[in-house]
N, C-alpha and C. Protein backbone atom coordinates (compact mmCIF):
# COMPACT_ATOMS: atom_id res chain seq x y z
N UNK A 1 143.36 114.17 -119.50
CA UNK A 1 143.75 115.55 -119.73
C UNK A 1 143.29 115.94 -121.13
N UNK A 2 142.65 117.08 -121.36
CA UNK A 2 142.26 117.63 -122.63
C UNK A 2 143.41 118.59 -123.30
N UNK A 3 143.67 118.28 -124.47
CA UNK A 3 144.47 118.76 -125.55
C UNK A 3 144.14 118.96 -126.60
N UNK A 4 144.92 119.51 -127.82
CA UNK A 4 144.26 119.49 -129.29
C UNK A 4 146.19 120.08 -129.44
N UNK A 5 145.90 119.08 -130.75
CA UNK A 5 147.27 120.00 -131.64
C UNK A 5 146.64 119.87 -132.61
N UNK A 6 147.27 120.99 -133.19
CA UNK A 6 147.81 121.58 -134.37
C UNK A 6 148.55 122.36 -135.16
N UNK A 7 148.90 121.69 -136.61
CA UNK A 7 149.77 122.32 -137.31
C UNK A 7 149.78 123.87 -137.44
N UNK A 8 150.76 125.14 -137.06
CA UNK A 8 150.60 126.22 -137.47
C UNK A 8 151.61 126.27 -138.92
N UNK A 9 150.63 126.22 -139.70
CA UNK A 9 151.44 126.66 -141.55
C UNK A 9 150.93 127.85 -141.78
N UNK A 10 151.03 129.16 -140.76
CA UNK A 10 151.12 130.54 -141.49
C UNK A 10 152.88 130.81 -141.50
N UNK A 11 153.87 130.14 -140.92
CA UNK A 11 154.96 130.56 -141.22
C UNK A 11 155.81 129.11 -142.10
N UNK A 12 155.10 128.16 -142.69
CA UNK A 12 155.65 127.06 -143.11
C UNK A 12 156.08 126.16 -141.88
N UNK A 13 157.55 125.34 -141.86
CA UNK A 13 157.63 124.59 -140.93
C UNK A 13 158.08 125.09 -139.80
N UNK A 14 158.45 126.56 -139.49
CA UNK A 14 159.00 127.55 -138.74
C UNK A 14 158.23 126.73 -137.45
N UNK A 15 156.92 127.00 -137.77
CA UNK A 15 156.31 127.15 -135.77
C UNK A 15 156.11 125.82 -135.66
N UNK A 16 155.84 124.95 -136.48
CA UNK A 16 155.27 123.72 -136.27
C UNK A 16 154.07 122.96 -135.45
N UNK A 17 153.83 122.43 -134.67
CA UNK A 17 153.36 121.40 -134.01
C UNK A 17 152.69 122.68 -132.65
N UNK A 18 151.16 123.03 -132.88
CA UNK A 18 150.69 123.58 -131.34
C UNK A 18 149.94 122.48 -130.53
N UNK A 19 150.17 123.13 -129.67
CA UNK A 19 149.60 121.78 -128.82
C UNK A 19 148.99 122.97 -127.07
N UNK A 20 147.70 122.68 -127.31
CA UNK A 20 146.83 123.46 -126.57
C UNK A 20 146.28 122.51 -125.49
N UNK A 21 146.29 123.13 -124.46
CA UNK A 21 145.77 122.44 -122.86
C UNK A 21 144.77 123.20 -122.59
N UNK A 22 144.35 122.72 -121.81
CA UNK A 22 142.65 123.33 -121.28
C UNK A 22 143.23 124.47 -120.17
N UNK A 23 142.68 125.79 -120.07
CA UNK A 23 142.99 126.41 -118.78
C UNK A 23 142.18 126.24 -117.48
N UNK A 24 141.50 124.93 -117.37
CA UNK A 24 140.68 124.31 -116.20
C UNK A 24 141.90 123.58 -115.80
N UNK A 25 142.65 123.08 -116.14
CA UNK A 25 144.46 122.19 -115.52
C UNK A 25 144.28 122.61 -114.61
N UNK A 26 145.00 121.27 -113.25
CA UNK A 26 145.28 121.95 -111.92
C UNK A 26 146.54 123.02 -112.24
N UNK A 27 146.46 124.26 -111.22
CA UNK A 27 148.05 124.85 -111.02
C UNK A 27 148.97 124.34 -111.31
N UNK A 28 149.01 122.93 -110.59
CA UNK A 28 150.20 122.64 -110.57
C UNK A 28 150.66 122.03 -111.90
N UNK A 29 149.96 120.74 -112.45
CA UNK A 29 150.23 120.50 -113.95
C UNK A 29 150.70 121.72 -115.09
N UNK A 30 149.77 123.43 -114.66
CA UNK A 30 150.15 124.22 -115.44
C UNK A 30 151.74 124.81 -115.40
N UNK A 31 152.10 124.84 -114.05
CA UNK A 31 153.44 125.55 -113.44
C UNK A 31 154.46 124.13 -113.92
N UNK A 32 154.26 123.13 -114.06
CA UNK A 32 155.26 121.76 -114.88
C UNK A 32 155.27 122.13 -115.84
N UNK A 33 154.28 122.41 -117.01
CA UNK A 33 154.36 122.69 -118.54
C UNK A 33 154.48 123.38 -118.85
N UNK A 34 154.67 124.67 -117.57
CA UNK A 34 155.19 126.05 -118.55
C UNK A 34 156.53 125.77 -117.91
N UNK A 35 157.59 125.14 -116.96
CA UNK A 35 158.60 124.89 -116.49
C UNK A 35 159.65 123.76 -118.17
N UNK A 36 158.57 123.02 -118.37
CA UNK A 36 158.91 122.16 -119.57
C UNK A 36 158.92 122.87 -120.97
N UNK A 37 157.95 123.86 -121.06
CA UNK A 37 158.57 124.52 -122.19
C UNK A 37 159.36 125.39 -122.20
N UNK A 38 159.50 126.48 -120.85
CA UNK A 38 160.89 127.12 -120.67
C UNK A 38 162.33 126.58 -120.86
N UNK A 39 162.39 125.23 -120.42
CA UNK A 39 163.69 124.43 -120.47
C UNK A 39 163.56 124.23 -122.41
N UNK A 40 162.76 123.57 -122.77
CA UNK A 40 162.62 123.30 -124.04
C UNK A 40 163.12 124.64 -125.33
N UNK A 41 162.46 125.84 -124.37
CA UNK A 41 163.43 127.06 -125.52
C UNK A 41 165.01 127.35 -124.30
N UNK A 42 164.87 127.10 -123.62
CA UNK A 42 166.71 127.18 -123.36
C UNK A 42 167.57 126.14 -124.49
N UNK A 43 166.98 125.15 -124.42
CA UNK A 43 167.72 124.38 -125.35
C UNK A 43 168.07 124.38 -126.55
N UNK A 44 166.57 125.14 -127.00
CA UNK A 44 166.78 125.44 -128.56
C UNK A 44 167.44 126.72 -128.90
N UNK A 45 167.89 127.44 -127.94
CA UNK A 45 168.34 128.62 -127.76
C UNK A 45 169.80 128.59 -128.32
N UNK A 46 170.12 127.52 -126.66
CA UNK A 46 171.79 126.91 -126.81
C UNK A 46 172.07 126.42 -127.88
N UNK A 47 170.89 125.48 -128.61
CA UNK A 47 171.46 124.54 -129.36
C UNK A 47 171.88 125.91 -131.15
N UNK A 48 171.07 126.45 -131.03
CA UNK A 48 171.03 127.92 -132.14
C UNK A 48 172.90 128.85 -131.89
N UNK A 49 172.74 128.65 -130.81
CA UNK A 49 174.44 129.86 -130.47
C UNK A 49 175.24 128.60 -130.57
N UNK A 50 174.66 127.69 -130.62
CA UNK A 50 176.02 126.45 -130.77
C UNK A 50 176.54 125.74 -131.92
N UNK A 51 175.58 126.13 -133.15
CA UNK A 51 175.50 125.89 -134.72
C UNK A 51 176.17 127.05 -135.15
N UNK A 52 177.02 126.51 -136.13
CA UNK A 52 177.41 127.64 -137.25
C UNK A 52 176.61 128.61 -137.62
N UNK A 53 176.21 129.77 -137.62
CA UNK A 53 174.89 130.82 -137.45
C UNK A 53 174.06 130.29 -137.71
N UNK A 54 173.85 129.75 -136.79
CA UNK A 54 172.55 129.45 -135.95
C UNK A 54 171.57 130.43 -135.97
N UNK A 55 171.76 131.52 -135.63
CA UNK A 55 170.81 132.69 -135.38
C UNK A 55 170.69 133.29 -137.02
N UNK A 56 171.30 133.10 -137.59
CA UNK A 56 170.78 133.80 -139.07
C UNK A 56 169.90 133.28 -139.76
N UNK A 57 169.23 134.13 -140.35
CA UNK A 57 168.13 133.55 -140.96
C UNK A 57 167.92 134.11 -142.44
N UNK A 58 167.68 133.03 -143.30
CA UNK A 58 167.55 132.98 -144.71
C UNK A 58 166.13 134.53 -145.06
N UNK A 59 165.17 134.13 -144.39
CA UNK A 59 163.94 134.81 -144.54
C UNK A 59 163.53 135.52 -143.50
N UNK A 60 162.74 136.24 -143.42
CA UNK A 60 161.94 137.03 -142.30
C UNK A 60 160.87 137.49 -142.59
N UNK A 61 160.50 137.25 -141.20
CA UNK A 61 158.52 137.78 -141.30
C UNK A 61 158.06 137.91 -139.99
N UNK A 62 157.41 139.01 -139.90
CA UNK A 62 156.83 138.83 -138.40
C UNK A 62 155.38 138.82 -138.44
N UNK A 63 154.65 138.42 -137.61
CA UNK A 63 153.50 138.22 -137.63
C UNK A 63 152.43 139.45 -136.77
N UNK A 64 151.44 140.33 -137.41
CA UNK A 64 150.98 141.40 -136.51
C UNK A 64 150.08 141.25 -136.35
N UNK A 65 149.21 141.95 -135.47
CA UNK A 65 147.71 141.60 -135.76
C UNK A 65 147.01 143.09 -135.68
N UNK A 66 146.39 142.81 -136.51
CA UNK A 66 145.46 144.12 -137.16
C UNK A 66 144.34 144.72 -136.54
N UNK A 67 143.99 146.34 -135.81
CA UNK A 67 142.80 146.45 -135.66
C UNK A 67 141.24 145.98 -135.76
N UNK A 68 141.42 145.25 -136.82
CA UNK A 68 140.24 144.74 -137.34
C UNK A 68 140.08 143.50 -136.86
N UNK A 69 141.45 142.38 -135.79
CA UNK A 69 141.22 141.79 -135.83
C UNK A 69 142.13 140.61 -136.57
N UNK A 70 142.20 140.91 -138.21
CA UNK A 70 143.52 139.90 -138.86
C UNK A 70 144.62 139.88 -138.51
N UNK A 71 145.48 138.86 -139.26
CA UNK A 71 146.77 138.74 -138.79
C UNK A 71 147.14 139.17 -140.24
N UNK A 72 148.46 139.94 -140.34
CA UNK A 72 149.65 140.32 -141.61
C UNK A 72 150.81 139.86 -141.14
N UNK A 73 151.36 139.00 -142.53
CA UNK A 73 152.60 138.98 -142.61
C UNK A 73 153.63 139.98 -142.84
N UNK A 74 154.19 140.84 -142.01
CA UNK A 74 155.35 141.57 -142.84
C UNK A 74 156.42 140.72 -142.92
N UNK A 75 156.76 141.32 -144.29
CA UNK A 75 158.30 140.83 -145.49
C UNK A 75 159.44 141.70 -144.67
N UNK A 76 160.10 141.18 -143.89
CA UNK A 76 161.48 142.21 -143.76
C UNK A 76 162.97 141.31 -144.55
N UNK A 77 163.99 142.56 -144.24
CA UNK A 77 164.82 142.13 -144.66
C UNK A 77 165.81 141.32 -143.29
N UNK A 78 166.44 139.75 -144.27
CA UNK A 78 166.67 139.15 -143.08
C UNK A 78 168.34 139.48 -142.66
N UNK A 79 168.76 140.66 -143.17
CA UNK A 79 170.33 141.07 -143.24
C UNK A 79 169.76 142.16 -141.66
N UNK A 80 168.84 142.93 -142.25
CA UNK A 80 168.50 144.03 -141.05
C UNK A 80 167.96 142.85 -139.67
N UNK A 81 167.20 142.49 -139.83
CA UNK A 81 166.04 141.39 -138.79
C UNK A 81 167.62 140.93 -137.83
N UNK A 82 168.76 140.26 -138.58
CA UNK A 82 169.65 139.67 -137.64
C UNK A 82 170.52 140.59 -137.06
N UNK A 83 171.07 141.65 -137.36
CA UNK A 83 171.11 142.66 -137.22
C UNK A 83 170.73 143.23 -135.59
N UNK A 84 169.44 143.13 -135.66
CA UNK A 84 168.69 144.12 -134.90
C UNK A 84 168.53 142.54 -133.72
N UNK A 85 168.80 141.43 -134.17
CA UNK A 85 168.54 140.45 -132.88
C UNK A 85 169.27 140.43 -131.97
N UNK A 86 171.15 140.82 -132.84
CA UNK A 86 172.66 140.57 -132.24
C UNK A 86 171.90 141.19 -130.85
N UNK A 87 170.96 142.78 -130.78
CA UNK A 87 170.95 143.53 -129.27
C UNK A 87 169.58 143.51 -128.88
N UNK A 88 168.57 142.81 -129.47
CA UNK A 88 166.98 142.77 -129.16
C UNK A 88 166.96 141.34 -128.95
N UNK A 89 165.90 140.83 -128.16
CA UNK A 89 165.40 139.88 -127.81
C UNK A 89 164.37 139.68 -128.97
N UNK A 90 163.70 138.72 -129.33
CA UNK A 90 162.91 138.65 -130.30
C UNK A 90 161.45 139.58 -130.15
N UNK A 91 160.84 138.63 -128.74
CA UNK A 91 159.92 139.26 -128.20
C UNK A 91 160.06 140.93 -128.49
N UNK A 92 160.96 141.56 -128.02
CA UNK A 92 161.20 142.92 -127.95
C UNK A 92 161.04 143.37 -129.29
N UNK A 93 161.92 142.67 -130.55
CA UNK A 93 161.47 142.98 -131.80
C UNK A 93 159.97 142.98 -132.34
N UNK A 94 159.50 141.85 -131.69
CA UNK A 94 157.96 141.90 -131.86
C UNK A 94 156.87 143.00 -131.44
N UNK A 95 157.47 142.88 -129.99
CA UNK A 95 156.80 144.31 -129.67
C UNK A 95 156.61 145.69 -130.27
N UNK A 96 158.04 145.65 -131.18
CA UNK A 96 158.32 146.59 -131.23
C UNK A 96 157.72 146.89 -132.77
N UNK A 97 157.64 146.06 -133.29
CA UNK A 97 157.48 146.26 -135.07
C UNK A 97 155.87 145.82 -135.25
N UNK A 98 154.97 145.50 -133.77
CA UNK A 98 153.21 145.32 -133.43
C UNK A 98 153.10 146.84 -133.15
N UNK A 99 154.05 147.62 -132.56
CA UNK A 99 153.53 149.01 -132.53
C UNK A 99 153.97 149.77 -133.28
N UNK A 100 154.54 149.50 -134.09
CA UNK A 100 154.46 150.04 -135.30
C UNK A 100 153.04 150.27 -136.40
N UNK A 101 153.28 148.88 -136.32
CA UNK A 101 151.96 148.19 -137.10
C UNK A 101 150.70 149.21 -137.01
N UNK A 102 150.29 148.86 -135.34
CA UNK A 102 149.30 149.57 -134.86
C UNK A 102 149.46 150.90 -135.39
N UNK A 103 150.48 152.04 -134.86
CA UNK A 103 150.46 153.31 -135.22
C UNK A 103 150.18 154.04 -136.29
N UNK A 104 150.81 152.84 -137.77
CA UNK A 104 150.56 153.05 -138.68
C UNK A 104 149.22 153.03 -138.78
N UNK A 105 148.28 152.03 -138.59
CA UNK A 105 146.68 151.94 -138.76
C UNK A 105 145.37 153.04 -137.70
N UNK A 106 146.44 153.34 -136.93
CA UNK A 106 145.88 154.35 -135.93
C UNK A 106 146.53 155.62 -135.94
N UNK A 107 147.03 156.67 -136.96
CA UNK A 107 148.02 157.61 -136.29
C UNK A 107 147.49 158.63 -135.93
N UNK A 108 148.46 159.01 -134.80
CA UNK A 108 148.06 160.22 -134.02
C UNK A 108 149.02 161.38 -134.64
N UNK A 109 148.47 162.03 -134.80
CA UNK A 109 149.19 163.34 -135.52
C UNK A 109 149.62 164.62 -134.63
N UNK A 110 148.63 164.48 -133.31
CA UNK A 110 149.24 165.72 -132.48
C UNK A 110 150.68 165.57 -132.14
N UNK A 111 150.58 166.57 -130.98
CA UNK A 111 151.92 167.21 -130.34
C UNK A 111 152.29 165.61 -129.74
N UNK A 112 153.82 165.54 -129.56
CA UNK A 112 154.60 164.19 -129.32
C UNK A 112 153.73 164.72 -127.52
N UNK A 113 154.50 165.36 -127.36
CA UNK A 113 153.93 165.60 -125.79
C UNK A 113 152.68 166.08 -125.66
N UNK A 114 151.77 165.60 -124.68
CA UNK A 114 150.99 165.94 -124.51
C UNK A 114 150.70 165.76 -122.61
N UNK A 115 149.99 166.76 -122.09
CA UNK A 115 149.53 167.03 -120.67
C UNK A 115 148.87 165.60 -120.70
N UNK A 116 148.52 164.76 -119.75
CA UNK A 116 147.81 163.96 -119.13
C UNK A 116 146.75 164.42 -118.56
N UNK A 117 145.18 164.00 -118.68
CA UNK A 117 144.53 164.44 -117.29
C UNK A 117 143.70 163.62 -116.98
């Protein structure tokens, strides 16, 4: 089986350890390892709501990626960031602060509404 890890240090020890598979894998090996890492964030999930705030976090940063292509770190604040997790999913925060990102580097200035055609 073909793999490669590596260290991700754009967030320090946050993301840690990637570890990349070939997308030639049979189906089925792929539908096990995405089954194994689903269980793997349930756990770290539970194990987070099961620690003394667990979910709080000292720092914050989300990671965007830029028209051009780069990636930016934004600096947020980690009082607001936990805040906004108690009722967002992370993902959702992500989504949500990538279209930001974008809008800012792209803005559209017309009418909010506009006809479709």
């Amino acid at each position: 089986m073909q793999y490669t890890i590596s260290i991700d240090d754009e967030f320090g020890t946050f993301q840690g350890e990637i570890v990349a598979v070939s997308d030639e894998l049979d189906d089925n090996i792929l539908d096990k390892l995405q089954d194994l890492y689903d269980n793997l964030q349930d756990e770290q999930e539970q194990l987070l709501e099961t620690t003394d705030n667990g979910l709080l976090t000292n720092t914050a940063g989300m990671e965007v990626d830029l028209l051009n292509g780069d990636k930016c770190t934004l600096r947020l604040s980690p009082e607001v960031i936990n805040r906004i997790l108690q009722v967002l999913e992370f993902e959702e925060l992500q989504a949500f602060v990538q279209t930001i990102a974008t809008s800012v580097q792209n803005p559209d200035n017309g009418p909010f509404c506009k006809e479709k055609k």
